[in-house]
C-alpha atoms as a PDB file:
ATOM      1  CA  UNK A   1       0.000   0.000   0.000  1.00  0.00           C
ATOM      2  CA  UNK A   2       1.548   3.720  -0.795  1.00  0.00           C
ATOM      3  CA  UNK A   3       1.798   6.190   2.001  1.00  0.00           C
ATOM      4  CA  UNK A   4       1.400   9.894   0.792  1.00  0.00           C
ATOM      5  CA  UNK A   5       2.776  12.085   2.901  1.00  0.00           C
ATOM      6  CA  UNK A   6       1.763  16.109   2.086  1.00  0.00           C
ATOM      7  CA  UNK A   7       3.230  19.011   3.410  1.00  0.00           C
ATOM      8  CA  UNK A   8       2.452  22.478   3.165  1.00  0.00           C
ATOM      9  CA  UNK A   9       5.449  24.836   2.946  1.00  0.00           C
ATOM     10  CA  UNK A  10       5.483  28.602   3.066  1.00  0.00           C
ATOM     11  CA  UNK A  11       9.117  29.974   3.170  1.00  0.00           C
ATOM     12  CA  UNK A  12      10.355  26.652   5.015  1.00  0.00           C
ATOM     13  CA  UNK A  13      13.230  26.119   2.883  1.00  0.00           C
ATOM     14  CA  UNK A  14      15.759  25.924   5.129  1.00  0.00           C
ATOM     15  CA  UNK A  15      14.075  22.756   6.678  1.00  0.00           C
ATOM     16  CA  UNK A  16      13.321  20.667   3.805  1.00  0.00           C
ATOM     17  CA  UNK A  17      16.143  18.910   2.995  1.00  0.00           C
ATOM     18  CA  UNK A  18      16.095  17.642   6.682  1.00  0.00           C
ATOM     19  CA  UNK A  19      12.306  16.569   6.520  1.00  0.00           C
ATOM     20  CA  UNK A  20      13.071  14.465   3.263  1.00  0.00           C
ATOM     21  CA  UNK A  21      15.805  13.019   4.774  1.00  0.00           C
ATOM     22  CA  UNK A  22      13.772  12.349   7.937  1.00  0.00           C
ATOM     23  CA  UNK A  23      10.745  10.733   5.362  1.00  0.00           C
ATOM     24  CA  UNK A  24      13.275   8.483   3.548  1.00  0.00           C
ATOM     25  CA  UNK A  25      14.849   7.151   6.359  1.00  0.00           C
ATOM     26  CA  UNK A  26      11.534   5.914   7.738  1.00  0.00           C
ATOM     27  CA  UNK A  27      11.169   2.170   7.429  1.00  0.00           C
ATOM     28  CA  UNK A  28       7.934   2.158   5.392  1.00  0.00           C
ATOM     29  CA  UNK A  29       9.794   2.089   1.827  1.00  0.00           C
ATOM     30  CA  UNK A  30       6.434   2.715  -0.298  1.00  0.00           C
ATOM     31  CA  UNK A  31       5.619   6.246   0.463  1.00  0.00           C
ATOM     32  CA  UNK A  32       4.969   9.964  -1.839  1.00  0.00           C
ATOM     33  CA  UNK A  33       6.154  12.973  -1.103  1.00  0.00           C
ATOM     34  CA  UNK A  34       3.603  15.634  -2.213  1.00  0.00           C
ATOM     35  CA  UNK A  35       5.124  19.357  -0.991  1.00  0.00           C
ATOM     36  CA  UNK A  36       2.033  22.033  -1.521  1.00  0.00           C
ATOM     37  CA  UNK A  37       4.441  25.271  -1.867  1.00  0.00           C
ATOM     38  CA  UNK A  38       2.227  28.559  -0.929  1.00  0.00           C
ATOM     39  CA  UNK A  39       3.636  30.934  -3.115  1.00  0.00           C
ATOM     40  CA  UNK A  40       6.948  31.040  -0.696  1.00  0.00           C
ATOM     41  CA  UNK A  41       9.138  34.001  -0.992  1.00  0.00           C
ATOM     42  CA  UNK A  42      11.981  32.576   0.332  1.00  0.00           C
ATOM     43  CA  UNK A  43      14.547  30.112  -1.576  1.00  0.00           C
ATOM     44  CA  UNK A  44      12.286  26.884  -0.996  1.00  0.00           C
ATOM     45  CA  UNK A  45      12.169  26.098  -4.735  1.00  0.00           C
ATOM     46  CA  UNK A  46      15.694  26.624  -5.324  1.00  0.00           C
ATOM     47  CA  UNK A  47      16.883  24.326  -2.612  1.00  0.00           C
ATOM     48  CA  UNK A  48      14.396  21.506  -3.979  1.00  0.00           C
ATOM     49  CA  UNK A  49      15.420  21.487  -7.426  1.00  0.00           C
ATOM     50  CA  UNK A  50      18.563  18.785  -6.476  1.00  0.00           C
ATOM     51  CA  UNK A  51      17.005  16.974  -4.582  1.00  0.00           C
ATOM     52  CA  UNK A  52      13.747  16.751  -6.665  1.00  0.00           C
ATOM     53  CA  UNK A  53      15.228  15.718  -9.782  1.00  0.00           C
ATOM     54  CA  UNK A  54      16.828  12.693  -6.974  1.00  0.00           C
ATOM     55  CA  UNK A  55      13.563  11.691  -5.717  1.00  0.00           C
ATOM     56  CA  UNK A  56      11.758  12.249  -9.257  1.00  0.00           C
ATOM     57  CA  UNK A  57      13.768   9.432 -10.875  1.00  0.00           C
ATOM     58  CA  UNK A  58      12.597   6.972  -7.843  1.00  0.00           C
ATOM     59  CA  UNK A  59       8.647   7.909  -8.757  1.00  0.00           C
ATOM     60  CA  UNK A  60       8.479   9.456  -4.899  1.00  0.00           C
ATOM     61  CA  UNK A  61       8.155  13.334  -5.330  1.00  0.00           C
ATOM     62  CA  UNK A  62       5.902  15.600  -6.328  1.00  0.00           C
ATOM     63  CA  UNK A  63       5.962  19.590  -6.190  1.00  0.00           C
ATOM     64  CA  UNK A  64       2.925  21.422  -6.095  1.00  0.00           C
ATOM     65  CA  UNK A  65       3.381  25.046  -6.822  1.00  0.00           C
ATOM     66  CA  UNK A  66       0.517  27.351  -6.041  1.00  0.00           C
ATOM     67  CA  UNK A  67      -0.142  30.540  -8.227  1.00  0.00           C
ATOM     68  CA  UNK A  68      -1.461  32.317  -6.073  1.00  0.00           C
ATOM     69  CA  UNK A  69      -0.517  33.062  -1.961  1.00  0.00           C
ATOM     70  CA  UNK A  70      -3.840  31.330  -0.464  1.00  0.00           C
ATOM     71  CA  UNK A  71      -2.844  31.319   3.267  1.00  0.00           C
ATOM     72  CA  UNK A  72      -4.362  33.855   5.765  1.00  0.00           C
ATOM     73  CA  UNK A  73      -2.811  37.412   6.194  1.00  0.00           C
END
């Protein structure tokens, strides 16, 4: 059975790399990633392109980029 896992992230670069290490070293080996970005302002899509291109060739990955900020002021 596949686990998706979905995160929200609103300028929380600095901490993904750390929560995708902390999802693949769980040891439940059929899981998604799905990380909902909120518009972020910050360098979250920059420090994901590495590692998604990684995690894209092993089918586990997915970034969802939202066009327009939808979180509350």
């Amino acid at each position: 059975m596949l686990f998706s896992i979905i995160v929200a992230n609103y300028n929380n670069g600095t901490y993904l790399p750390q929560l995708i290490e902390s999802v693949r070293n769980q040891t439940y080996s059929q899981w998604q990633l799905i990380i909902v970005d909120d518009c972020s302002t910050d360098q979250s899509k920059k420090i994901l392109e590495p590692i998604l291109f990684r995690l894209r060739q092993e089918n586990a990955l997915a970034i969802v980029s939202l066009l327009q900020y939808s979180g509350k002021i």
